[in-house]
Protein backbone atom coordinates (compact mmCIF):
# COMPACT_ATOMS: atom_id res chain seq x y z
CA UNK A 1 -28.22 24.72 0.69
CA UNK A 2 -31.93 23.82 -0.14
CA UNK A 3 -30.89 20.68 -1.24
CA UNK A 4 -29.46 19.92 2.27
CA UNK A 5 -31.87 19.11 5.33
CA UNK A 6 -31.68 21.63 8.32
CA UNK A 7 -28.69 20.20 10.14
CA UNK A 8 -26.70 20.25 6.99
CA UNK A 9 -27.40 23.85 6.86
CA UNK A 10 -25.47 24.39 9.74
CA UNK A 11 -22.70 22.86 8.45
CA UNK A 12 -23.54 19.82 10.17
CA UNK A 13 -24.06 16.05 8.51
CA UNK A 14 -24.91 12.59 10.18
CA UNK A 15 -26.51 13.95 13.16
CA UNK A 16 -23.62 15.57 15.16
CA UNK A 17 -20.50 15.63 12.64
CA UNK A 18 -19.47 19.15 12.00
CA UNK A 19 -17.48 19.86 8.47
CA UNK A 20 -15.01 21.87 8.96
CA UNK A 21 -12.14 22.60 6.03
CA UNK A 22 -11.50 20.95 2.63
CA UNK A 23 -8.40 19.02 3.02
CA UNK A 24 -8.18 17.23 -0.07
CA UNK A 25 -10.03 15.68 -3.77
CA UNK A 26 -10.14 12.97 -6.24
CA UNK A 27 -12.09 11.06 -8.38
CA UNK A 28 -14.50 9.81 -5.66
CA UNK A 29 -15.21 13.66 -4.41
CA UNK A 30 -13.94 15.63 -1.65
CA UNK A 31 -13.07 15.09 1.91
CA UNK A 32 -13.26 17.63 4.32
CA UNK A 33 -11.65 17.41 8.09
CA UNK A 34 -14.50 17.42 10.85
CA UNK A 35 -15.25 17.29 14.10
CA UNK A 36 -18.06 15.03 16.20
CA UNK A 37 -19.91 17.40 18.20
CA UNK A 38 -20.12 14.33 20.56
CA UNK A 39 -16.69 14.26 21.94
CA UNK A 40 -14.72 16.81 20.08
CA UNK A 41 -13.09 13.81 18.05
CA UNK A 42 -11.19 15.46 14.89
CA UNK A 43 -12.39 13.37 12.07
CA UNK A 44 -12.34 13.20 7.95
CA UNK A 45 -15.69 13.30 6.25
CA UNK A 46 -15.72 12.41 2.10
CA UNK A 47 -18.10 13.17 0.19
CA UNK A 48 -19.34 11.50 -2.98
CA UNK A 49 -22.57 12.33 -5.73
CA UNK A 50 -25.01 10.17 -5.36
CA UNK A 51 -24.94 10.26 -8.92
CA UNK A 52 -21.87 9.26 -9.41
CA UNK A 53 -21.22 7.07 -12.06
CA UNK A 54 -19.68 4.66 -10.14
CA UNK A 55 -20.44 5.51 -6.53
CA UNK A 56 -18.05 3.65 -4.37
CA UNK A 57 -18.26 5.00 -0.76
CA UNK A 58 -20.94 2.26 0.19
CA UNK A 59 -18.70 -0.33 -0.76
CA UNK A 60 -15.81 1.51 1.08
CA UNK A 61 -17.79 1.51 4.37
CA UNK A 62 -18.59 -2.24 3.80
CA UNK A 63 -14.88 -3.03 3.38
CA UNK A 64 -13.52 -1.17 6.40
CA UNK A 65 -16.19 -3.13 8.42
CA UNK A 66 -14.73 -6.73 7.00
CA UNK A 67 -11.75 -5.87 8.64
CA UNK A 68 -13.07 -3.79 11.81
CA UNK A 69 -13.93 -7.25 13.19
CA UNK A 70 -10.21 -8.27 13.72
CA UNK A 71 -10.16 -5.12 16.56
CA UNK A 72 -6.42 -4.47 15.58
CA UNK A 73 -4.33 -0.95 15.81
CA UNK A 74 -3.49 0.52 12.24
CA UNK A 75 -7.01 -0.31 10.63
CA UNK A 76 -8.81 3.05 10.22
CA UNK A 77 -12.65 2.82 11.55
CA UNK A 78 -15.88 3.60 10.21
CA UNK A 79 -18.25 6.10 12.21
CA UNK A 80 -21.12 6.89 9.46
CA UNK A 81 -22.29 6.41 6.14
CA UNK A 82 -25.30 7.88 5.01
CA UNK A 83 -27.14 10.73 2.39
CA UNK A 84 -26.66 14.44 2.55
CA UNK A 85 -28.77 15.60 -0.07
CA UNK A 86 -27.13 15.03 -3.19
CA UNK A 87 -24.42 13.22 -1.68
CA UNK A 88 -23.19 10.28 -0.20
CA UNK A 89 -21.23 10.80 3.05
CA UNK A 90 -18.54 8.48 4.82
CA UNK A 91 -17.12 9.84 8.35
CA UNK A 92 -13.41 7.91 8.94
CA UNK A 93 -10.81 8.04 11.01
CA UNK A 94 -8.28 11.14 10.01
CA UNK A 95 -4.52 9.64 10.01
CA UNK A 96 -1.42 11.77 9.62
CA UNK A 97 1.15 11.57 6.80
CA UNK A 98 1.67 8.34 4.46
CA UNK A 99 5.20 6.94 4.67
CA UNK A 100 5.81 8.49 1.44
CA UNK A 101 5.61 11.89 2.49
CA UNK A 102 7.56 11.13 6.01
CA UNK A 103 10.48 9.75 3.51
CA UNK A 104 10.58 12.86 1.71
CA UNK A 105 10.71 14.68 4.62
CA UNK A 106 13.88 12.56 5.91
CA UNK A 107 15.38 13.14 2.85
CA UNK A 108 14.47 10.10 0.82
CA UNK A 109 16.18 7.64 3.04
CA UNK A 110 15.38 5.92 6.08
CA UNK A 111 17.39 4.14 8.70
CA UNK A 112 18.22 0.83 9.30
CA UNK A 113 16.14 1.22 12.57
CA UNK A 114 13.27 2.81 11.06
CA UNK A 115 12.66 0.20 8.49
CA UNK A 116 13.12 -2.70 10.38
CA UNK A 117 10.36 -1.54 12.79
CA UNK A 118 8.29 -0.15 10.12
CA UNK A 119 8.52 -3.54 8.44
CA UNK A 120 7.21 -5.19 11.45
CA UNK A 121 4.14 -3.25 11.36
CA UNK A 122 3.53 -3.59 7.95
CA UNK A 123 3.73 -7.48 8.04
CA UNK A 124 1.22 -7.37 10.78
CA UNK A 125 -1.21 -4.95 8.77
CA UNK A 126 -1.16 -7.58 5.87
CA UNK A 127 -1.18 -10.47 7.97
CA UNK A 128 -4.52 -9.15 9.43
CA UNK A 129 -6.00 -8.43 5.77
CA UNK A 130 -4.65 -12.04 4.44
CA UNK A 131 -6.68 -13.84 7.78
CA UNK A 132 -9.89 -11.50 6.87
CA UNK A 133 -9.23 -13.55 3.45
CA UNK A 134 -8.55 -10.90 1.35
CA UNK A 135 -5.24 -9.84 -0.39
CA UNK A 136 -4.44 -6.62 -0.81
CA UNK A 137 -2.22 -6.35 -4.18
CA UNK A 138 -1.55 -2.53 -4.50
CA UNK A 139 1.46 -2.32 -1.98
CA UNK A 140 3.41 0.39 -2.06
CA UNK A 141 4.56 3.60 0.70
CA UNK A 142 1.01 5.75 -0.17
CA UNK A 143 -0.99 3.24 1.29
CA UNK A 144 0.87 3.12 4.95
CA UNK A 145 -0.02 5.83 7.07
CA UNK A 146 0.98 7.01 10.54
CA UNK A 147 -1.56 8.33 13.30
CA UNK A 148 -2.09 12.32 13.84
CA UNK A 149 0.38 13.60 15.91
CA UNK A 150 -0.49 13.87 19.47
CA UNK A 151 -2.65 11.16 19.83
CA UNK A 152 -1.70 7.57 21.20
CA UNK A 153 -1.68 6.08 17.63
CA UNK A 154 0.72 8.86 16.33
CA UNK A 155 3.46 5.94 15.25
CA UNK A 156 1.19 3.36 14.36
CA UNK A 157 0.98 2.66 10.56
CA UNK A 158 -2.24 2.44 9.13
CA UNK A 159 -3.40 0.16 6.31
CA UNK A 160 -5.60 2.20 3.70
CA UNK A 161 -7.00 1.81 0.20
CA UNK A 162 -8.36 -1.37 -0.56
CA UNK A 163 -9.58 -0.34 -3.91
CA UNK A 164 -7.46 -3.62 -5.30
CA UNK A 165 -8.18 -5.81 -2.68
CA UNK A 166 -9.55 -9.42 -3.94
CA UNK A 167 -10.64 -12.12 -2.18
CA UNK A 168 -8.24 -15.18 -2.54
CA UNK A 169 -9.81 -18.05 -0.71
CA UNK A 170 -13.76 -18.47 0.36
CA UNK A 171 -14.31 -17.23 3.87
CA UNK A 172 -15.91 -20.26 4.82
CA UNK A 173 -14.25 -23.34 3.34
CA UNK A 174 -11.18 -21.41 3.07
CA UNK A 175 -10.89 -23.09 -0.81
CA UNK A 176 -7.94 -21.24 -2.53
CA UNK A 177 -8.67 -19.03 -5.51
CA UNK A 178 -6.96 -21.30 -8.83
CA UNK A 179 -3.80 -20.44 -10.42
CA UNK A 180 -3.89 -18.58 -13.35
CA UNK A 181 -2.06 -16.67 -15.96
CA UNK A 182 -2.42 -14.13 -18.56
CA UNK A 183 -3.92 -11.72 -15.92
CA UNK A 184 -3.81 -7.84 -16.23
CA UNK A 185 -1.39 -6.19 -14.21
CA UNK A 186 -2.82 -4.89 -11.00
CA UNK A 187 -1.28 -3.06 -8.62
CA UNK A 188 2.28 -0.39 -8.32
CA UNK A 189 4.57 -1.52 -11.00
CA UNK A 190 7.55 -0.16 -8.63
CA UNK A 191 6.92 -2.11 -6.21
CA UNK A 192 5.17 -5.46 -7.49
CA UNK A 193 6.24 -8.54 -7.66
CA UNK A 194 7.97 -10.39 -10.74
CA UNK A 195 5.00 -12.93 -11.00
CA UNK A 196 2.22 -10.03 -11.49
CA UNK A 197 4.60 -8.57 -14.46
CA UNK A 198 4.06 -12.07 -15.78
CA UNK A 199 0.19 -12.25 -15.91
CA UNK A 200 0.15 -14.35 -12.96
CA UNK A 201 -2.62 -14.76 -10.67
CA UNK A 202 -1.77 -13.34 -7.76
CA UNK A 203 -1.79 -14.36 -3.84
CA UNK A 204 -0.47 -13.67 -0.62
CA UNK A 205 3.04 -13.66 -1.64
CA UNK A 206 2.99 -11.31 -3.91
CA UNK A 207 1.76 -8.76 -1.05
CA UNK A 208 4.52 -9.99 0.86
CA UNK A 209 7.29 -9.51 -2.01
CA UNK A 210 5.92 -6.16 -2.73
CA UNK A 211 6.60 -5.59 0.59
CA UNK A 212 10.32 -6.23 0.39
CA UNK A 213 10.60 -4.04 -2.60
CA UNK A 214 9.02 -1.50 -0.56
CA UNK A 215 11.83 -1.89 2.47
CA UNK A 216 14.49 -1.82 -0.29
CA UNK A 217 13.37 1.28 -2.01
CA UNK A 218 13.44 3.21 2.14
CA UNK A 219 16.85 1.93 2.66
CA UNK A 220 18.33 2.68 -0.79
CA UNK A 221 16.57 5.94 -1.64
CA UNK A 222 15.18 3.97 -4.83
CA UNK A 223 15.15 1.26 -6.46
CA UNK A 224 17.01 0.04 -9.70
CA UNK A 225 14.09 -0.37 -12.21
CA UNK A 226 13.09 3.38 -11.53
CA UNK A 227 13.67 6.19 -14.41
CA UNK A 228 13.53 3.62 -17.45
CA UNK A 229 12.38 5.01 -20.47
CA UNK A 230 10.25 3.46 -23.37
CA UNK A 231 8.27 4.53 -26.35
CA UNK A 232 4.83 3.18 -24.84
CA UNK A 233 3.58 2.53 -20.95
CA UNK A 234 3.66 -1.21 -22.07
CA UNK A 235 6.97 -1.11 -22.83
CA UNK A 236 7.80 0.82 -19.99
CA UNK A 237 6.23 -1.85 -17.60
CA UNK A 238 8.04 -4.17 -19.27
CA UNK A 239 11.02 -2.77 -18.76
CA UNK A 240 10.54 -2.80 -15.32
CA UNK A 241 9.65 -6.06 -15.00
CA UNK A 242 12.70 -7.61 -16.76
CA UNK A 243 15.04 -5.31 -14.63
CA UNK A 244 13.31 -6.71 -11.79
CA UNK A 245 14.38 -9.68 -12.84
CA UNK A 246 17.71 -9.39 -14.35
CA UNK A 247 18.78 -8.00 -10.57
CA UNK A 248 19.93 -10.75 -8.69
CA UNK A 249 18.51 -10.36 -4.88
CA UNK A 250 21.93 -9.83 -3.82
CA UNK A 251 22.81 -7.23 -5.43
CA UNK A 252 19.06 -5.36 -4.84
CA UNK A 253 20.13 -5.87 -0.85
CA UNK A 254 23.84 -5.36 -1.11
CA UNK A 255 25.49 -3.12 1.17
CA UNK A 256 22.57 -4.06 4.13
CA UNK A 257 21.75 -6.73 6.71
CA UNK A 258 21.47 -9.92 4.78
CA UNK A 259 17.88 -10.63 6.71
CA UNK A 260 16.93 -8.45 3.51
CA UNK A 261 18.06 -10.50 1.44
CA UNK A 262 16.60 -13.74 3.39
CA UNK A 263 12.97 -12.01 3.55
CA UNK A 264 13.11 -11.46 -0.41
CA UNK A 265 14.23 -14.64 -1.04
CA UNK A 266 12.12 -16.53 1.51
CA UNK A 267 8.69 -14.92 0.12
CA UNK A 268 9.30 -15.46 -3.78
CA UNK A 269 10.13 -19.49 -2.53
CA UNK A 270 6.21 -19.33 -1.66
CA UNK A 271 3.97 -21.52 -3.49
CA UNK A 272 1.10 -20.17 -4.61
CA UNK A 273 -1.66 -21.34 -1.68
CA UNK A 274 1.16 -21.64 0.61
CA UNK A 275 0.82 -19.59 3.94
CA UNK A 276 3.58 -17.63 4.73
CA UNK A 277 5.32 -17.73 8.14
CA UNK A 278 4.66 -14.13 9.04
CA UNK A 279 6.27 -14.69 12.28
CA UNK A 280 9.49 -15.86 10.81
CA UNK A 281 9.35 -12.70 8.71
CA UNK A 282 8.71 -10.24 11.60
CA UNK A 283 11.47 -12.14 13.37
CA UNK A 284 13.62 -11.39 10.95
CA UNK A 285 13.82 -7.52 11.51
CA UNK A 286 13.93 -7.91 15.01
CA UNK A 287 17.12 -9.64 14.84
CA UNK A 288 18.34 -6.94 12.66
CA UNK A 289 17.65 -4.62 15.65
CA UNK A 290 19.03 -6.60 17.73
CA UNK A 291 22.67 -7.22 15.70
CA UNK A 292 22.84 -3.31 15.43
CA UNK A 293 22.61 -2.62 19.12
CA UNK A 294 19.00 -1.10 18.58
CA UNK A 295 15.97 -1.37 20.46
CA UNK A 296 12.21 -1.56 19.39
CA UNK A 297 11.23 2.08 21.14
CA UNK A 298 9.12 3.47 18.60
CA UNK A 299 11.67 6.30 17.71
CA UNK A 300 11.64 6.76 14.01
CA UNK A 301 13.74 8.71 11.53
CA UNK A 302 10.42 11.28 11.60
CA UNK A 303 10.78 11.63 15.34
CA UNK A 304 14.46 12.87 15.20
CA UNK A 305 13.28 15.95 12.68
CA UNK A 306 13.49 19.57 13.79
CA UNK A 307 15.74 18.77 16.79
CA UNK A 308 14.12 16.15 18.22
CA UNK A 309 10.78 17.70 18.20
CA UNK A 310 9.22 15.55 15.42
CA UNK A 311 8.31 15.98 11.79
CA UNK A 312 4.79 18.04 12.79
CA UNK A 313 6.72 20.96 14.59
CA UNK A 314 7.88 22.97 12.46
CA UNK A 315 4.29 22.96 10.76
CA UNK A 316 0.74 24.94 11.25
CA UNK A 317 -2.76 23.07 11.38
CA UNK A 318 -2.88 24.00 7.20
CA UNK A 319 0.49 22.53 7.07
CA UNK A 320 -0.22 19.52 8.94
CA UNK A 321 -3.27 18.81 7.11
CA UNK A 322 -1.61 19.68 3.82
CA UNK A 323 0.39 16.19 4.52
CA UNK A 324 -3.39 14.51 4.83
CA UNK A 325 -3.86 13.82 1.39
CA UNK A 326 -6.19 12.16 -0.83
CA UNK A 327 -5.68 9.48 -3.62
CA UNK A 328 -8.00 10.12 -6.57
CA UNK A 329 -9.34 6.85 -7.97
CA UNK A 330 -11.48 6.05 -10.73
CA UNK A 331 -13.98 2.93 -10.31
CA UNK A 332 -12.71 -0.07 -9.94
CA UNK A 333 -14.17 -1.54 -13.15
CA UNK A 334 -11.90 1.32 -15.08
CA UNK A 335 -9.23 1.92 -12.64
CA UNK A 336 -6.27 3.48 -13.95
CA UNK A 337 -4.20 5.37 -11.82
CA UNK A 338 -1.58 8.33 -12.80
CA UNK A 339 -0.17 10.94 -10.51
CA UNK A 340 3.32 12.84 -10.57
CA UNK A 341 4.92 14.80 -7.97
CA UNK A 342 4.07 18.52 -9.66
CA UNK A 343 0.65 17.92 -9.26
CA UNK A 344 0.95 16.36 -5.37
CA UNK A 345 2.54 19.33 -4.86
CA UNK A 346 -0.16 21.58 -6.08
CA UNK A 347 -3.10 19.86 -4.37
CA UNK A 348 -0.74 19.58 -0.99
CA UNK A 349 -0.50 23.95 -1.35
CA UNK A 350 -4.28 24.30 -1.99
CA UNK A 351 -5.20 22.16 0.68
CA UNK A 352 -2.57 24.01 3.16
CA UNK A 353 -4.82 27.42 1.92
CA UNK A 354 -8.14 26.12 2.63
CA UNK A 355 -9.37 28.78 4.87
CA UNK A 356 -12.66 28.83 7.49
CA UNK A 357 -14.81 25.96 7.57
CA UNK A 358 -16.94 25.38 4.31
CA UNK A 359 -19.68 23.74 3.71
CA UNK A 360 -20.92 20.59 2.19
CA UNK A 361 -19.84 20.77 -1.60
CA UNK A 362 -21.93 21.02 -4.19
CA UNK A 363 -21.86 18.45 -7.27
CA UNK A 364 -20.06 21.68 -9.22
CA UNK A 365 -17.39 21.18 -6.37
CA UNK A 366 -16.76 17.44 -6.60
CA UNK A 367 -14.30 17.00 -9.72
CA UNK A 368 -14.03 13.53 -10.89
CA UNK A 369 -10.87 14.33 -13.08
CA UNK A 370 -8.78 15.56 -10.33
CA UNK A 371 -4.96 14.24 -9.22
CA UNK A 372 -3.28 14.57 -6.08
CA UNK A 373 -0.37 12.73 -5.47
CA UNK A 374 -0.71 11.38 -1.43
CA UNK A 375 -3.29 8.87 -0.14
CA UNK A 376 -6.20 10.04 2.39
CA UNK A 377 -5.33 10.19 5.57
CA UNK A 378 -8.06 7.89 6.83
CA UNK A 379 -8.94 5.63 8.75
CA UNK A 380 -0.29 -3.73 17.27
CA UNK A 381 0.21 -7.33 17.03
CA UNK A 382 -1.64 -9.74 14.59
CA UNK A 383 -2.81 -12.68 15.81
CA UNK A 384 0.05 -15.60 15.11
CA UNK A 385 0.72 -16.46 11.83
CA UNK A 386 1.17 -20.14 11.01
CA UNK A 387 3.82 -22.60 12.28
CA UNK A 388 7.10 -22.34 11.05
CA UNK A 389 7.28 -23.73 7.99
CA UNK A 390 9.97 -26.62 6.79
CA UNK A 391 11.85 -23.50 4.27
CA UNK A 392 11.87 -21.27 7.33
CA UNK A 393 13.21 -23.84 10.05
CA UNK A 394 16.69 -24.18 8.51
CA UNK A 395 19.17 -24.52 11.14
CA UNK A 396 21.72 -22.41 10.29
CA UNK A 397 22.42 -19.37 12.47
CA UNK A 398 21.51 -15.77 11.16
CA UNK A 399 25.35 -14.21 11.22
CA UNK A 400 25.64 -11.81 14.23
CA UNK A 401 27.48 -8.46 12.49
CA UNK A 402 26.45 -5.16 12.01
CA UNK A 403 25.42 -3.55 8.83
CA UNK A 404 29.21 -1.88 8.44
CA UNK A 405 30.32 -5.60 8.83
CA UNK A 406 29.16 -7.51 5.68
CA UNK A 407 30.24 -10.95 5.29
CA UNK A 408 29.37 -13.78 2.67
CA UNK A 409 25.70 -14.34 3.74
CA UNK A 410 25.20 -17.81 6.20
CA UNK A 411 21.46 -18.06 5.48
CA UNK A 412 20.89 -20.22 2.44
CA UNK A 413 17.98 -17.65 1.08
CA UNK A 414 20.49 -14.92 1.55
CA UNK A 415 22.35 -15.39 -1.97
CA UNK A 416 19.88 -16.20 -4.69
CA UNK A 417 18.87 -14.39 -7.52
CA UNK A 418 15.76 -14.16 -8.75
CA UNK A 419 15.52 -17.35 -9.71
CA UNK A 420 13.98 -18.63 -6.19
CA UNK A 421 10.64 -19.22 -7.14
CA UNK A 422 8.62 -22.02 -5.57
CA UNK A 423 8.41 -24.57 -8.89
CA UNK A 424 4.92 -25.74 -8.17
CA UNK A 425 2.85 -24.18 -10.95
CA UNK A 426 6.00 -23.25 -13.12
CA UNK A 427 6.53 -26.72 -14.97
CA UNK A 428 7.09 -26.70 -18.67
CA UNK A 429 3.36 -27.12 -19.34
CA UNK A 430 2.71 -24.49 -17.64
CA UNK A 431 4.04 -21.48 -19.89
CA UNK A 432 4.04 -17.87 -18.10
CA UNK A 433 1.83 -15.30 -19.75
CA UNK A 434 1.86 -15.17 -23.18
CA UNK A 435 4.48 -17.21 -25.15
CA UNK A 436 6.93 -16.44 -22.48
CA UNK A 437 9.57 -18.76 -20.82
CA UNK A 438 9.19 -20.70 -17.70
CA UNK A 439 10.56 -18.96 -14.46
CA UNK A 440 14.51 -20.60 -14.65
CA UNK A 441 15.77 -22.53 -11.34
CA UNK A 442 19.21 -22.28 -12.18
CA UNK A 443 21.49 -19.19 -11.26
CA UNK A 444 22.32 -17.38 -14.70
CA UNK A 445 19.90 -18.40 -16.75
CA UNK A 446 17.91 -16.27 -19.29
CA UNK A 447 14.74 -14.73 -17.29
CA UNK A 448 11.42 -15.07 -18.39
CA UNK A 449 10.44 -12.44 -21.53
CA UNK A 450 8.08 -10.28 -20.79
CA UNK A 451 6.93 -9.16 -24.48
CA UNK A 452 3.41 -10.53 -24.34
CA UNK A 453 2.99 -9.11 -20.93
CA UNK A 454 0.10 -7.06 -21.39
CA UNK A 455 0.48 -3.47 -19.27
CA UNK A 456 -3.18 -1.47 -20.08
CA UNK A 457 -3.76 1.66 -18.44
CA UNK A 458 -1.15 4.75 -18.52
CA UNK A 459 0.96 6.91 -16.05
CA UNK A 460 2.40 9.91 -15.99
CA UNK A 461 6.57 9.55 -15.53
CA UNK A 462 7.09 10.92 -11.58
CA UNK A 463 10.14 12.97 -10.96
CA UNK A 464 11.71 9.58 -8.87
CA UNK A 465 11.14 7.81 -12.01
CA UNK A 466 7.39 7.53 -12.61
CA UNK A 467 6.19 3.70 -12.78
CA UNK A 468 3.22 3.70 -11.30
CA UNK A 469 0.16 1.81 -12.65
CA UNK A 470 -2.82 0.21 -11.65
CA UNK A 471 -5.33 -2.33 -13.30
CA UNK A 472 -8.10 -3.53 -12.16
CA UNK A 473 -8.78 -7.68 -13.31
CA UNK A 474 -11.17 -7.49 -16.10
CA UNK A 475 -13.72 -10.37 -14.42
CA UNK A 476 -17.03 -9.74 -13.86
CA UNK A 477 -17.91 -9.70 -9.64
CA UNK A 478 -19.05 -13.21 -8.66
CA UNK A 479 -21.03 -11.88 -5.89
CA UNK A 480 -22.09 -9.38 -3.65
CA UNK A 481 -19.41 -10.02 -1.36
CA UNK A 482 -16.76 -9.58 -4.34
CA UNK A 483 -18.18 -6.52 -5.39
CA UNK A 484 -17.67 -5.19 -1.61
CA UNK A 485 -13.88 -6.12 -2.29
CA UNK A 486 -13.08 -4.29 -5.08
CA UNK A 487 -13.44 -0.70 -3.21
CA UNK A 488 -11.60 2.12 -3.65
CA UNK A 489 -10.84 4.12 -0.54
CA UNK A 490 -9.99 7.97 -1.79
């Protein structure tokens, strides 16, 4: 404790934040639940070496406060950042579970209902990080998390991790980033989209198709490119990119409401530096709602566990905070993620056993090699996206019929394939990554090889089927303000 001023002796940092217990690790350090002696206000405090080799807190703070200035719901504030003898601190917002854990807990599926609303605040939460010029290119369930129960946020999902965000236009002139192939792949390969699997440079709509893979995978339980097997990683990623691929949108929505299908097909039609309608999209789930007879209430699947009562009752404080977990991440310069559910598992149990409250850890404490498998829990409306656009204003009528009612689909983006890529940077001269074929425009033809797709980094095969991955683009920052965008928030 010598290394600590006086206030940190009493288990006290940044003035008037108490640390209270360890609730989770990862590469960055540890983060510990507190409390601000201020107001009582339950927060999470992480702590990082200062010499780190890559210390990234700073850069985390800096990020959060981009988007603090938009004043929306669902984006987790910053309340300090500062030194605590050997260590960096950052005092957050402390969220509840990440939509991963609250589908596990409703048995890996989620209703109709759920998603649809879910999907609305999603869209918004991207939205806002698209205006603050940034996109965010790691989708995937982890990185969604709801509010701690009790509290007026307790349904509202939260946006966290920006460890792959990347600025895409200049926040001035608003000039587009260039389109470009033969990129690494960055981001979840489960959930992203077709163009990243080909090398390609990518922009808003590959958050948004990410997105859509993400609703599928809640309403189906999983999604059809999960489980492949392969000698190497790269192989495996390829894999999943050419299943992706091969499975017509159609068939990837079958069996639900074909505004699925229209939102999938609608977002890979995006041109590269074209905005996307994010009102058309939001729209679209609400008429979902609205076929099935179901209201916007804020009642979700997670709600209607243990009798009504919620997903938090049958659980203690350890329990509760045992769902508050932590993604490890390595710097962004070498980031590389792995994780598999044995390991979540372990780190959720010794987080659940973490006893009184501790203090500050030492640097013996703060293991850089450490794994757990759910996303910290740190920490409304967008403003309006852009005017309809000519794709979206198509007047045909979305078919009224509920989801036990399938018909042939009325809305032309309702029955394409995956060949419904806008054609503006695909022309012939334009090959995809390596020596691979153009994206087709015809219904049936050959997809694009992926062999020369390069997929560095590794992963360790989850039980669900073990595709994730993460790379981080191998291009020097251009500035200081690029450097604050390539984060990683634990």
């Amino acid at each position: 404790m010598s290394s600590h001023n006086s206030s940190s002796s009493n288990n006290v940092v940044g003035a008037h934040y108490r640390v209270g217990k360890k609730i989770g690790e990862g590469s960055f350090g540890v983060i510990f639940e507190g409390t601000n002696l201020l107001n009582s206000q339950t927060v999470a405090i992480k702590f990082e070496p200062r010499k780190a080799e890559a210390p990234q807190l700073r850069d985390e703070c800096r990020s959060y406060r981009i988007l603090a200035g938009c004043r929306q719901s669902g984006i987790p504030q910053i309340y300090h950042f500062g030194q605590e003898g050997l260590h960096n601190i950052l005092v957050i917002d402390l969220l509840g579970p990440s939509l991963e854990d609250l589908f596990d807990m409703c048995g890996r599926k989620f209703s109709v209902k759920t998603v649809c609303m879910a999907a609305r605040q999603m869209l918004t939460r991207i939205q806002t990080v698209h205006e603050k010029n940034l996109i965010y290119r790691d989708i995937k369930p982890d990185n969604f998390l709801i509010g701690r129960p009790g509290t007026k946020n307790a349904n509202v999902v939260h946006i966290v991790d920006f460890g792959m965000a990347k600025q895409y236009r200049d926040p001035k002139t608003k000039q587009h980033i260039p389109y470009r192939e033969r990129k690494s792949l960055s981001g979840t390969a489960r959930y992203m989209s077709i163009n990243t699997h080909l090398g390609r440079e990518q922009s808003r709509r590959d958050d948004l198709e990410a997105l859509g893979h993400v609703f599928m995978y809640f309403l189906r339980g999983s999604l059809p490119w999960q489980g492949l097997k392969a000698a190497t990683n790269k192989q495996k990623y390829e894999k999943i990119g050419e299943k992706k691929q091969t499975t017509p949108i159609k068939e990837l929505c079958e069996g639900f409401p074909e505004e699925f299908s229209i939102y999938l097909n609608y977002v890979r039609k995006l041109g590269f530096e074209e905005t996307p309608d994010y009102d058309f999209l939001r729209e679209l789930f609400a008429k979902v709602l609205k076929n099935n007879g179901d209201v916007e209430d804020g009642v979700y699947d997670w709600n209607l566990l243990n009798g009504g009562r919620g997903w938090e009752a049958s659980l203690g404080q350890n329990q509760i905070l045992a769902q508050i977990q932590n993604t490890p991440a390595t710097p962004a310069q070498q980031y590389d993620r792995r994780r598999d559910d044995r390991q979540g598992r372990d780190d959720r149990r010794r987080a659940s056993q973490a006893g009184n409250p501790v203090v500050p850890p030492s640097p013996a404490l703060v293991r850089a090699g450490s794994r757990s498998r759910h996303p910290a829990v740190l920490g409304g409306v967008g403003s309006p996206g852009q005017p309809m656009s000519a794709e979206a204003q198509i007047g045909v009528p979305i078919t009224q019929r509920r989801l036990s009612q399938q018909h042939s689909a009325s809305h032309p983006y309702a029955n394409a394939g995956y060949d419904t890529y806008g054609r503006d940077e695909y022309s012939a001269t334009q090959q995809p990554y390596g020596r691979a074929s153009p994206m087709v425009s015809s219904v049936g033809a050959a997809p694009p090889a992926l062999s020369n797709v390069r997929a560095t980094g590794g992963e360790v095969g989850a039980a669900n089927g073990g595709d994730y991955h993460g790379q981080q683009d191998a291009e020097p920052p251009k500035s200081t303000f690029w450097k604050i965008l390539t984060c990683r928030c634990g």
